[in-house]
Structure formats: structure tokens, C-alpha cells
C-alpha atoms as a PDB file:
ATOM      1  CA  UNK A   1     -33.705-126.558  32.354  1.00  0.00           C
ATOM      2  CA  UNK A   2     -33.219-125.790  28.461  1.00  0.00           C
ATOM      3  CA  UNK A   3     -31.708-122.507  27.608  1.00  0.00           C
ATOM      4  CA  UNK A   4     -34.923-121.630  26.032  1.00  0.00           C
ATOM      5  CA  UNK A   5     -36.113-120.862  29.078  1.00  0.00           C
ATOM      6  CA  UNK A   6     -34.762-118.735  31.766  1.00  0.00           C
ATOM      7  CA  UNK A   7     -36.376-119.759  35.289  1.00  0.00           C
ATOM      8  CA  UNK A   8     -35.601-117.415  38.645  1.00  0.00           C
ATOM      9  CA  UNK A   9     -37.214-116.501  42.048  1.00  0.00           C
ATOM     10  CA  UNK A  10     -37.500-113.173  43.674  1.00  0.00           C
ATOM     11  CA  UNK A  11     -39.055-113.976  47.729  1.00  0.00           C
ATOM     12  CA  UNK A  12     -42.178-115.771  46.908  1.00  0.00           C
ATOM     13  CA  UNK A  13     -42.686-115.356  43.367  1.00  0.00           C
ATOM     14  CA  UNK A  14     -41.551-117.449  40.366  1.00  0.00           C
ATOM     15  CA  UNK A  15     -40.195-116.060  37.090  1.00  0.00           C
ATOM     16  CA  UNK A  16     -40.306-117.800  34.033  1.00  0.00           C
ATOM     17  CA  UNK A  17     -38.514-116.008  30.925  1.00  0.00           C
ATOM     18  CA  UNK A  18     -39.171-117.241  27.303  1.00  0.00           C
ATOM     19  CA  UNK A  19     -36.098-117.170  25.648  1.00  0.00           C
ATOM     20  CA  UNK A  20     -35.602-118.251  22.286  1.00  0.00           C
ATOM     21  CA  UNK A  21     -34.239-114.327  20.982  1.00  0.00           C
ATOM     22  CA  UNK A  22     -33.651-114.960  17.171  1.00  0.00           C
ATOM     23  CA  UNK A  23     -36.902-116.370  16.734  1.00  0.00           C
ATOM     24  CA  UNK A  24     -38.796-113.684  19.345  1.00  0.00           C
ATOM     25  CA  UNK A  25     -39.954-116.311  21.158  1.00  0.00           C
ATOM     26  CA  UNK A  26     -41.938-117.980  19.038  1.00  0.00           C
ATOM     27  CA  UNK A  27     -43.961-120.977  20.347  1.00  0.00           C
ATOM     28  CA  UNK A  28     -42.085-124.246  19.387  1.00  0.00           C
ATOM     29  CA  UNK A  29     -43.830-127.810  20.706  1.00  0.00           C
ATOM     30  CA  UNK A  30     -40.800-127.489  22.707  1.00  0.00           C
ATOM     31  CA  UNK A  31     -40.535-124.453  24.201  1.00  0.00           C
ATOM     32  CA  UNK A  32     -44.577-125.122  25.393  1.00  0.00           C
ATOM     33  CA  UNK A  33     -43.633-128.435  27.080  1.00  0.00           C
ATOM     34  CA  UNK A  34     -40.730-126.485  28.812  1.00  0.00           C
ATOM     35  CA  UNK A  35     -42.801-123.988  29.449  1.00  0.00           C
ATOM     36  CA  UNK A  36     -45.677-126.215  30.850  1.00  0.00           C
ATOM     37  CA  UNK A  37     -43.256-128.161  33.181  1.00  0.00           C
ATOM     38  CA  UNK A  38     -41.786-124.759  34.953  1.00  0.00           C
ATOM     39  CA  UNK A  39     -45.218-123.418  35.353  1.00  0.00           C
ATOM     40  CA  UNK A  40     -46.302-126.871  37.043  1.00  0.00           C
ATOM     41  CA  UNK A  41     -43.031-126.985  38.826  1.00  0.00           C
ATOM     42  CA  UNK A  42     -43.687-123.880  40.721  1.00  0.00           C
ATOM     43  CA  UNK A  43     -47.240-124.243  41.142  1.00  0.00           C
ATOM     44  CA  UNK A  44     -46.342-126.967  43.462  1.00  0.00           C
ATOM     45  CA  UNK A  45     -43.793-125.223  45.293  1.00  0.00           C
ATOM     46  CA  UNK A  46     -45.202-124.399  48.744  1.00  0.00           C
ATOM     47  CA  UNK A  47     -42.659-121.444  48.700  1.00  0.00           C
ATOM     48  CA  UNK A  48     -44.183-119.877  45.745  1.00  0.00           C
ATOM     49  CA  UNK A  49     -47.698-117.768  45.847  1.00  0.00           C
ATOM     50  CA  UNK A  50     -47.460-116.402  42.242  1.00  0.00           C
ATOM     51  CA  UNK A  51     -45.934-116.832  39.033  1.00  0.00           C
ATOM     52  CA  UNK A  52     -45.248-114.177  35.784  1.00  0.00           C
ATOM     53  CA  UNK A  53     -44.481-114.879  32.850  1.00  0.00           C
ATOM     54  CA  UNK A  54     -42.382-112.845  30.608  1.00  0.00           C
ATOM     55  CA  UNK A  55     -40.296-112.667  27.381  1.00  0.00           C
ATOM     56  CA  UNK A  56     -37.427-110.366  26.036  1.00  0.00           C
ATOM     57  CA  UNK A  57     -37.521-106.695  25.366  1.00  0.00           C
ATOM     58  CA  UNK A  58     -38.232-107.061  21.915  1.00  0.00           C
ATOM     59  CA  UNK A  59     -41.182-109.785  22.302  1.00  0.00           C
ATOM     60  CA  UNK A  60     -42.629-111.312  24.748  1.00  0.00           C
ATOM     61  CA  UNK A  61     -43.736-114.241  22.040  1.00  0.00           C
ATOM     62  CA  UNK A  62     -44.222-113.377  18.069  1.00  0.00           C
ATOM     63  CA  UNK A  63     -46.755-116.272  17.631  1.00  0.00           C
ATOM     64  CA  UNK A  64     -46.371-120.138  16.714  1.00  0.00           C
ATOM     65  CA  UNK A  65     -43.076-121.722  15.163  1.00  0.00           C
ATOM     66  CA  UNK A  66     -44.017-121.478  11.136  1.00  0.00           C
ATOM     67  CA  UNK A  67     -41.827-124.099  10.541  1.00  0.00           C
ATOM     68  CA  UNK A  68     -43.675-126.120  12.729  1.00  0.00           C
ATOM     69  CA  UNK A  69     -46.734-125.040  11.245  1.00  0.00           C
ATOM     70  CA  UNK A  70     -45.682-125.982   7.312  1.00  0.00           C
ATOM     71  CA  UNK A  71     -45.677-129.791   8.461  1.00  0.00           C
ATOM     72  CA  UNK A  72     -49.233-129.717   9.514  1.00  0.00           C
ATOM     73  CA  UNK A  73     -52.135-131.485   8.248  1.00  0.00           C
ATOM     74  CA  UNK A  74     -56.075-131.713   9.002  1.00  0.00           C
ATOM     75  CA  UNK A  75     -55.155-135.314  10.202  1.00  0.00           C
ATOM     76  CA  UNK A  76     -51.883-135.098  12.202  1.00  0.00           C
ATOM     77  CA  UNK A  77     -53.139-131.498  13.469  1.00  0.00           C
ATOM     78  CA  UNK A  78     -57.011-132.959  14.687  1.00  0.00           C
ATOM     79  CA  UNK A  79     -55.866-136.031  15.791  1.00  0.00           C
ATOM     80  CA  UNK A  80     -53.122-134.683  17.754  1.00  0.00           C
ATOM     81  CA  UNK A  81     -55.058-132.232  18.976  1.00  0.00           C
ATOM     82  CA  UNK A  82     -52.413-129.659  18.323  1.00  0.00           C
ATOM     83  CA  UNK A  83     -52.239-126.670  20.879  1.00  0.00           C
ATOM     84  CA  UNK A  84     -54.481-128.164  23.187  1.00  0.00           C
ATOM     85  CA  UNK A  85     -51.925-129.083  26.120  1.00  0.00           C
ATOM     86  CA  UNK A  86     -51.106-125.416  26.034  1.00  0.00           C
ATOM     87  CA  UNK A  87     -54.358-124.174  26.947  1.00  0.00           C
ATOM     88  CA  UNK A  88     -55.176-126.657  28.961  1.00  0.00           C
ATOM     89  CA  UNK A  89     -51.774-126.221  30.440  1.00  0.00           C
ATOM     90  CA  UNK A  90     -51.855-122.986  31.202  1.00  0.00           C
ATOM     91  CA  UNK A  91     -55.074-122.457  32.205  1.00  0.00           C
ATOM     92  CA  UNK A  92     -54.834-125.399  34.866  1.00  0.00           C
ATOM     93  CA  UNK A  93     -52.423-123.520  36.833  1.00  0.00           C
ATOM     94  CA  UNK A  94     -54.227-123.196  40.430  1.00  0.00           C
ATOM     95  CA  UNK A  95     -51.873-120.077  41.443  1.00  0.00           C
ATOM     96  CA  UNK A  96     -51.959-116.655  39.725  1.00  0.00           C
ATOM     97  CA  UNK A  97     -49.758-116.053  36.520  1.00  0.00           C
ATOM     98  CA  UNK A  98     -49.145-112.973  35.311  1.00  0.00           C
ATOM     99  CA  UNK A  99     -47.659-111.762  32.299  1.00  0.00           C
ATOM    100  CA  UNK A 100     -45.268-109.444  31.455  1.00  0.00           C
ATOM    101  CA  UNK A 101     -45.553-108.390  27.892  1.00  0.00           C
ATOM    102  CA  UNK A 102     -42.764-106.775  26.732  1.00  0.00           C
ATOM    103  CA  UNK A 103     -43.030-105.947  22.490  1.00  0.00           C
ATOM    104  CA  UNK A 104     -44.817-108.266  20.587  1.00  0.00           C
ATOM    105  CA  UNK A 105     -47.720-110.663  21.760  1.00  0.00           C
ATOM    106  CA  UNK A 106     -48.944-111.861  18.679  1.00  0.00           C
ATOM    107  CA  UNK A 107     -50.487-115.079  17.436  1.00  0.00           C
ATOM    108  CA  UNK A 108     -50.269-117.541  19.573  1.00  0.00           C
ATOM    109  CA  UNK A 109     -47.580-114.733  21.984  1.00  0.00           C
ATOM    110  CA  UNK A 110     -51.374-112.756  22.616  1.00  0.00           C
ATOM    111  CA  UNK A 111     -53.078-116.046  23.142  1.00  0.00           C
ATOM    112  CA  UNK A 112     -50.852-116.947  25.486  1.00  0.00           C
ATOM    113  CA  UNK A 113     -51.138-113.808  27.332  1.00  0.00           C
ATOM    114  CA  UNK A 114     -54.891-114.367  27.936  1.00  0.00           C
ATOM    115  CA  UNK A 115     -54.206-117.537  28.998  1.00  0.00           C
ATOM    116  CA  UNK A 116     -52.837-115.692  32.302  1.00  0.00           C
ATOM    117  CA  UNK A 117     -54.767-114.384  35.184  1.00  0.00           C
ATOM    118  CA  UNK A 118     -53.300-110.701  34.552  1.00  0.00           C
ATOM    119  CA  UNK A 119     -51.428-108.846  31.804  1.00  0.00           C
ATOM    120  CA  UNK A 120     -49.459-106.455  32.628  1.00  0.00           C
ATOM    121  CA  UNK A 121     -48.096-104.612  29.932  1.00  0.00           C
ATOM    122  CA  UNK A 122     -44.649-102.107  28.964  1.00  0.00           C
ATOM    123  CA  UNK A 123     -45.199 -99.146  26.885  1.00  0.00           C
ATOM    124  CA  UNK A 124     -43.783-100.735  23.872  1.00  0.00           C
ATOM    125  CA  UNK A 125     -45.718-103.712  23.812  1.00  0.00           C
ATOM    126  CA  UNK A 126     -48.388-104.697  20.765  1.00  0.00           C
ATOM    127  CA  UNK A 127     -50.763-107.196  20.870  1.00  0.00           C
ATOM    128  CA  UNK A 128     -52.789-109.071  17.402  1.00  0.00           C
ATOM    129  CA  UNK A 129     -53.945-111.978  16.241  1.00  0.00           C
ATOM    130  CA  UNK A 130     -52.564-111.765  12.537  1.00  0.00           C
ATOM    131  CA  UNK A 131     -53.175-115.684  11.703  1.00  0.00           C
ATOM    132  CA  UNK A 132     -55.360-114.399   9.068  1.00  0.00           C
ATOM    133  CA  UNK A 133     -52.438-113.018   7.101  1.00  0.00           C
ATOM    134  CA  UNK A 134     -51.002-116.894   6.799  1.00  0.00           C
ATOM    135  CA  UNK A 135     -53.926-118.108   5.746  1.00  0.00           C
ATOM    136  CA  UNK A 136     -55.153-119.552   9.228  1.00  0.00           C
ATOM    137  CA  UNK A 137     -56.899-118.613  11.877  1.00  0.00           C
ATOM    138  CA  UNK A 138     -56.656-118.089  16.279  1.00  0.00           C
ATOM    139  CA  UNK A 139     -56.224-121.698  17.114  1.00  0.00           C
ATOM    140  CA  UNK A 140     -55.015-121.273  20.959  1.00  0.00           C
ATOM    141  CA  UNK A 141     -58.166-119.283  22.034  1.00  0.00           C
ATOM    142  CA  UNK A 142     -57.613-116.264  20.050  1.00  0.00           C
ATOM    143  CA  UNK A 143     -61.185-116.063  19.043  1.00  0.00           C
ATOM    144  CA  UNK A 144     -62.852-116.946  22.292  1.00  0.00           C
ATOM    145  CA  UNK A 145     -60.825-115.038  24.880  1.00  0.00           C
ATOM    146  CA  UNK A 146     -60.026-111.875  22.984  1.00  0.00           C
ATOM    147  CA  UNK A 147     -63.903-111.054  22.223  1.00  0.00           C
ATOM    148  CA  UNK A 148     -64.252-111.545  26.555  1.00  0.00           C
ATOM    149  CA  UNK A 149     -62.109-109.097  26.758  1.00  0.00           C
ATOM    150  CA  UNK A 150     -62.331-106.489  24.426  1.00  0.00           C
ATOM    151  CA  UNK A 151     -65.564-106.996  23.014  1.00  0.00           C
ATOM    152  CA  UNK A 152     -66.807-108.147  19.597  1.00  0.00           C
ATOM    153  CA  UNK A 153     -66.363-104.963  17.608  1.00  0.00           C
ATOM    154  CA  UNK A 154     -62.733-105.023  18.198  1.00  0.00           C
ATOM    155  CA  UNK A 155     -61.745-108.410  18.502  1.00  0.00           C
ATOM    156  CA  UNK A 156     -63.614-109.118  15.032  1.00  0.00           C
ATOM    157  CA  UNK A 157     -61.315-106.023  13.398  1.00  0.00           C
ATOM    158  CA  UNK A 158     -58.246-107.549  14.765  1.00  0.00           C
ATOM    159  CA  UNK A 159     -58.391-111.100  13.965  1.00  0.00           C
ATOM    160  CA  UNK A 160     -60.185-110.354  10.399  1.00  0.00           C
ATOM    161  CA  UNK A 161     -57.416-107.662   9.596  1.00  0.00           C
ATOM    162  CA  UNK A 162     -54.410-109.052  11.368  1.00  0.00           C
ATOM    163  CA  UNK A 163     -53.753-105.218  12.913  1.00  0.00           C
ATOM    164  CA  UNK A 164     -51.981-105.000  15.939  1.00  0.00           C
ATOM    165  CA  UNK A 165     -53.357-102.641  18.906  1.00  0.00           C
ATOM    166  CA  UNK A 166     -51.049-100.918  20.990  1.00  0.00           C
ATOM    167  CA  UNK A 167     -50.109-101.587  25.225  1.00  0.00           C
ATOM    168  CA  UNK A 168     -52.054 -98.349  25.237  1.00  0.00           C
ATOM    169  CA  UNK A 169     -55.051 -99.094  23.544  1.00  0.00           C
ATOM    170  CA  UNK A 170     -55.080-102.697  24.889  1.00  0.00           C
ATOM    171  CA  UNK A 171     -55.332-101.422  28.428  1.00  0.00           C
ATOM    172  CA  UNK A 172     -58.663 -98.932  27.263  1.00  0.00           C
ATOM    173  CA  UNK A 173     -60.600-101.769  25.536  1.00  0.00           C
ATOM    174  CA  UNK A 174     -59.304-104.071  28.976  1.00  0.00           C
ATOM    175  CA  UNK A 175     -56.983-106.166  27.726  1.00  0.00           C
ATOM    176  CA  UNK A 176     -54.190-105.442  30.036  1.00  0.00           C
ATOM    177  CA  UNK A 177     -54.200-103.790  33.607  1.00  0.00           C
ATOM    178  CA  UNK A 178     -51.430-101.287  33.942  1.00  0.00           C
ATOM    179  CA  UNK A 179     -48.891-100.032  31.723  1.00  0.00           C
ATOM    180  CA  UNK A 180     -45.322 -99.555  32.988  1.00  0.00           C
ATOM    181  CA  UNK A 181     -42.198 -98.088  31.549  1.00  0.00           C
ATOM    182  CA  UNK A 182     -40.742-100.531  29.934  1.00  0.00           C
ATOM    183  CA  UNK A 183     -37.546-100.775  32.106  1.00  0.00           C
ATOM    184  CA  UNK A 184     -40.267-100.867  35.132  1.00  0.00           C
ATOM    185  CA  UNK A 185     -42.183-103.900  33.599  1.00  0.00           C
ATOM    186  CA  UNK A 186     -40.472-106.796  35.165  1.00  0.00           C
ATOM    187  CA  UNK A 187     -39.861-105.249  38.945  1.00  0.00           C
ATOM    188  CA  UNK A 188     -43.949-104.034  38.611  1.00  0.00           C
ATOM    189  CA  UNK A 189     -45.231-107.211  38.005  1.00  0.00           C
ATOM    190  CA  UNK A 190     -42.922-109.148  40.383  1.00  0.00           C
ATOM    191  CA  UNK A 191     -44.598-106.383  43.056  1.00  0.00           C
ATOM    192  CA  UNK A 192     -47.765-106.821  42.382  1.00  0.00           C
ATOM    193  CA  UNK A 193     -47.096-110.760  42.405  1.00  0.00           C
ATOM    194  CA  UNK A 194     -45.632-110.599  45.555  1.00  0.00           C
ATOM    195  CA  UNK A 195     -48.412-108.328  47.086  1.00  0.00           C
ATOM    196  CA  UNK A 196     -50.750-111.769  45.920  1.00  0.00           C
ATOM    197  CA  UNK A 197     -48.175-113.896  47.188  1.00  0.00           C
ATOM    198  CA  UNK A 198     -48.431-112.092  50.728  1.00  0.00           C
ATOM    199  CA  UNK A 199     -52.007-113.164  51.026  1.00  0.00           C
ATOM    200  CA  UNK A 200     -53.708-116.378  51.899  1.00  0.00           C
ATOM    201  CA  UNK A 201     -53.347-119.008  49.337  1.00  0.00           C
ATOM    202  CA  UNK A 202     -56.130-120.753  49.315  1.00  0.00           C
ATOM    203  CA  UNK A 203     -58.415-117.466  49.506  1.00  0.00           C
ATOM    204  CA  UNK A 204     -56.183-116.394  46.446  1.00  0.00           C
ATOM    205  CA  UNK A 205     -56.990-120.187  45.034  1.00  0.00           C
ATOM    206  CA  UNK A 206     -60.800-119.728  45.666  1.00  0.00           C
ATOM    207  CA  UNK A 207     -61.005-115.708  44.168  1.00  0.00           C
ATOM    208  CA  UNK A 208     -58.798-117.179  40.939  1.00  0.00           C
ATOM    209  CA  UNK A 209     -61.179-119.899  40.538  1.00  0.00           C
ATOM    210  CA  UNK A 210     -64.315-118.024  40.502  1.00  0.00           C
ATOM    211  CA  UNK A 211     -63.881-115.230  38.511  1.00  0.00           C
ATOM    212  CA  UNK A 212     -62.566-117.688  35.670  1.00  0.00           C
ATOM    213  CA  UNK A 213     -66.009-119.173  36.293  1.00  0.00           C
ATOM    214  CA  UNK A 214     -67.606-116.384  35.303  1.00  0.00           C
ATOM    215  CA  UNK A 215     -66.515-116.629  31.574  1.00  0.00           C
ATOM    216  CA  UNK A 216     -68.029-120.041  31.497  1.00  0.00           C
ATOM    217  CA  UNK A 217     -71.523-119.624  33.657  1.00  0.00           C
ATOM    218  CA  UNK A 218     -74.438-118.145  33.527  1.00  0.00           C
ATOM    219  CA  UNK A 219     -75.433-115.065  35.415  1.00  0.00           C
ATOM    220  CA  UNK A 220     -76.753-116.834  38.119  1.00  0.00           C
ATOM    221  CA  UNK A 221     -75.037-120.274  38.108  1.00  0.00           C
ATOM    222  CA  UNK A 222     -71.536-117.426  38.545  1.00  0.00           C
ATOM    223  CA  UNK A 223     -73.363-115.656  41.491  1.00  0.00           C
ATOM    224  CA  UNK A 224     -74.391-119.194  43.484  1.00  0.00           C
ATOM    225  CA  UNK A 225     -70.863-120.409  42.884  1.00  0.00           C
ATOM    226  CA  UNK A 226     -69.556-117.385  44.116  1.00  0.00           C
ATOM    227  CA  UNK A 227     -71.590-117.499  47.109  1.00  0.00           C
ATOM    228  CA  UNK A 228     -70.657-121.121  47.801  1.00  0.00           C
ATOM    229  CA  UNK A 229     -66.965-120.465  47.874  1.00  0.00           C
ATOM    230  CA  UNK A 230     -67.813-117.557  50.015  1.00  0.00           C
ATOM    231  CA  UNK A 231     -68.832-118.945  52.322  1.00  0.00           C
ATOM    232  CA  UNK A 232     -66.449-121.881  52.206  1.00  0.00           C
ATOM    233  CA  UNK A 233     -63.645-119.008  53.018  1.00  0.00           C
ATOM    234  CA  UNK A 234     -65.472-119.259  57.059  1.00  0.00           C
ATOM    235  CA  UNK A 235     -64.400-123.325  57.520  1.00  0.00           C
ATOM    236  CA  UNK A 236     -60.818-121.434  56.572  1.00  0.00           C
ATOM    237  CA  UNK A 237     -58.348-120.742  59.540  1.00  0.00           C
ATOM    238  CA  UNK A 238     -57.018-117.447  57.374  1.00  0.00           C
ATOM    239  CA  UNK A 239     -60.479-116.187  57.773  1.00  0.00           C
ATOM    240  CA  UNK A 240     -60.438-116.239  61.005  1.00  0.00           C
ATOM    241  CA  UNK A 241     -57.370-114.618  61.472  1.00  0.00           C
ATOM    242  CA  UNK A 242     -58.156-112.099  58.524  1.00  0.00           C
ATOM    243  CA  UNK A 243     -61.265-110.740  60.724  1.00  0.00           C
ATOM    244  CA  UNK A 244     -59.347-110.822  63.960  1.00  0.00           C
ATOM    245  CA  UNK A 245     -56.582-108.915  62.804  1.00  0.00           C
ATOM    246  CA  UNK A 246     -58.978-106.354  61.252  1.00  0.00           C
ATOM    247  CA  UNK A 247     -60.523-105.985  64.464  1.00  0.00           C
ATOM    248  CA  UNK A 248     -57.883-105.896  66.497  1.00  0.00           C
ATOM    249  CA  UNK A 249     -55.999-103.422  63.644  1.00  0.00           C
ATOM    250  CA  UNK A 250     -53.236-105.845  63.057  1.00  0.00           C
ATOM    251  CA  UNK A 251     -51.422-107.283  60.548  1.00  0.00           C
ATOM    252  CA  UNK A 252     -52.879-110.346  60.011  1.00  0.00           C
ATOM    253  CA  UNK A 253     -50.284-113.958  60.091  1.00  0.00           C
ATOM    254  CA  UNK A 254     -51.855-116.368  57.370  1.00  0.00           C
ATOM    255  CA  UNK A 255     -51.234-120.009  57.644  1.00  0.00           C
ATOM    256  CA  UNK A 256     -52.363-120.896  54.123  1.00  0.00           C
ATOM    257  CA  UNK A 257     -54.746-123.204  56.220  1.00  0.00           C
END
């Protein structure tokens, strides 16, 4: 793997570490296609339950490459449908990612935050979209995803005025889920990944997939599907064993089956 990324394990949870330091991180077409491959890579490791996503201390990714970005046109841009394989990429991941923001997420670095299942954040970190101050705008999701999770009164301030919010203000408007010290980040969210990890996958698969749903359907469409998979989880030989252990005030043994 390129050194602009850094890719470990700890037990059954994969690490992947943006690392391109003088530029904090930013986004190159590179660095996403990397990026995309590792996070495919461990999705279809059997050995692997759930994956987070980091960057450095100082950023966990400042935005897009701007060099990158001076070479664009309308054409080349539309009919290359730039961005697009990173949040399809991302978002097609079937196990949990979590990210680990360190510093800055800004730009495309804060897009690609929400493109995880969880952010966890360190007491340092900032998030914005400040596209506007370039003379662009949130082309990775910025615009859809931020107002589903912090509403429209702030996600219209930040992405008209390019401010950044703080870790601590991003976790009251439910942005991010905890806060950690920020030499506590990493080992916190390789925990908590870990504590998913320990639990059946495909009941982990079928939770993921339907509270994503719920972004995209109806009220009621979000409360059939949700029943559906519900009770699919019964034809599942974890369930079984889930209820059994309960019962029988065990720990339970999945089988991922």
C-alpha cells in the first residue's frame, strides 16, 4: 500500500490512517482510490467486524486537493462525474466505519466524515464546509448530509459563511457522538469498534442498513422496512443463540450465521 495511507489491525478491527501530513490530508483522486480499495479490502475480510477511519493529529482531512481542483471544468468535472466514487464508495461499505477526527474535517475532510456510520471526535477537532470561501460549493454531500444532522439553521450558517464549529459544539447539534481527549481518540474508537465487532455480523449488517434507510424513506416506508428486517433477524442462527443465552444468563457464542 502507498505511503499515503497507513493501514493496521488491532483484534477484529481495521485501521485505516490518511496520511499525506504536509498537505493535512487533503483529498487527492489518489489518496480516495487508495482509500476506497483499503476500505473494500477489509470489508471483505471475514476477520474484520469494523473499520475507523482516522487522520493525523493536526487533521483528520483539510478538504479536496486545490490543485486538483484548478484543472477542473463544467465538462471534464460533469462528465466525469467527479467525487462520485467517493460517496458511493464509502457509503457502500456493508460493515461499520467510524471516524476518528482528529483537527480539521473540513471540505470534503467533514464530508467524508458523514460519509461514516459514527464520528467520533478529539477535543481539538473542527468541522466546516468553507467551499464557499473558493468560490464553490459542498460537492461530496456537504449540503445534504450536514442539514440531517444538524439541522437547517446551522448547516445553512456554516456552508453560507464557511465558519468552522468546534468537536464540542458538533457533538450538541449531533454531529459527532463522544468527545475524547485527544491522546484517547484512537484507542476509544478502536473500543467501541471492537465492542461492534464482538457482535453478530449480519445483525450489525441489518441495524447499519436500516437506519441509513431512514434518511432516504418515508416515515412509514422506514418503519415497514424496519419491521421486515426484524423479523428476518428470527431465520438467523445468532438469534437464536442471542435469546438462549439471555435466558439461560450466558454469554452468548455468535456464528455470524
Amino acid at each position: 500500500m502507498s505511503d499515503l495511507l497507513l493501514i493496521a489491525t488491532s483484534g477484529n478491527v481495521g485501521i485505516v490512517r490518511l496520511n499525506r501530513p504536509n498537505a493535512l490530508n487533503a483529498l487527492s483522486q489518489q489518496l480516495i482510490d487508495q482509500l476506497l480499495s483499503a476500505l473494500r479490502a477489509f470489508d471483505k475480510d471475514p476477520d474484520i467486524g469494523a473499520i475507523v477511519l482516522t487522520g493525523s493529529e493536526r487533521a483528520f482531512a483539510a478538504g479536496a486537493d486545490i490543485r486538483e481542483l484548478t484543472s477542473l471544468t463544467f465538462v471534464n468535472a460533469y462528465m466525469g462525474n467527479f467525487l462520485q466514487s467517493l460517496c458511493d464508495g464509502v457509503t457502500s461499505i456493508r460493515k461499520p466505519v467510524i471516524a476518528a477526527v482528529h483537527g480539521f474535517a473540513l471540505g470534503g475532510g467533514c464530508e467524508l466524515a458523514m460519509m461514516c456510520d459514527i464520528i467520533y471526535a478529539a477535543e481539538n477537532a473542527s468541522f466546516g464546509q468553507p467551499e464557499v470561501k473558493i468560490g464553490t460549493i459542498p460537492g461530496a454531500g456537504g449540503t445534504q448530509r450536514l442539514i440531517r444532522a444538524v439541522g437547517k439553521a446551522k448547516a445553512m450558517h456554516m456552508i453560507l459563511t464557511g465558519e468552522m464549529i468546534s468537536a464540542q459544539e458538533a457533538e450538541k447539534a449531533g454531529l459527532v457522538a463522544k468527545i475524547f481527549p485527544p491522546e484517547e481518540l484512537l484507542d476509544g474508537a478502536i473500543d467501541y469498534a471492537q465492542k461492534i465487532s464482538n457482535y453478530s455480523a449480519p445483525i450489525v449488517a441489518m441495524a447499519k442498513e436500516c437506519v441509513n434507510s431512514a434518511a432516504d424513506l418515508p416515515l412509514t416506508e422506514g418503519l415497514r422496512f424496519e419491521r421486515r428486517m426484524y423479523h428476518a433477524t428470527f431465520a438467523t442462527v445468532d438469534s437464536k443463540e442471542g435469546t438462549r443465552a439471555f435466558v439461560e444468563k450466558r454469554p452468548a457464542t455468535w456464528t455470524h450465521a
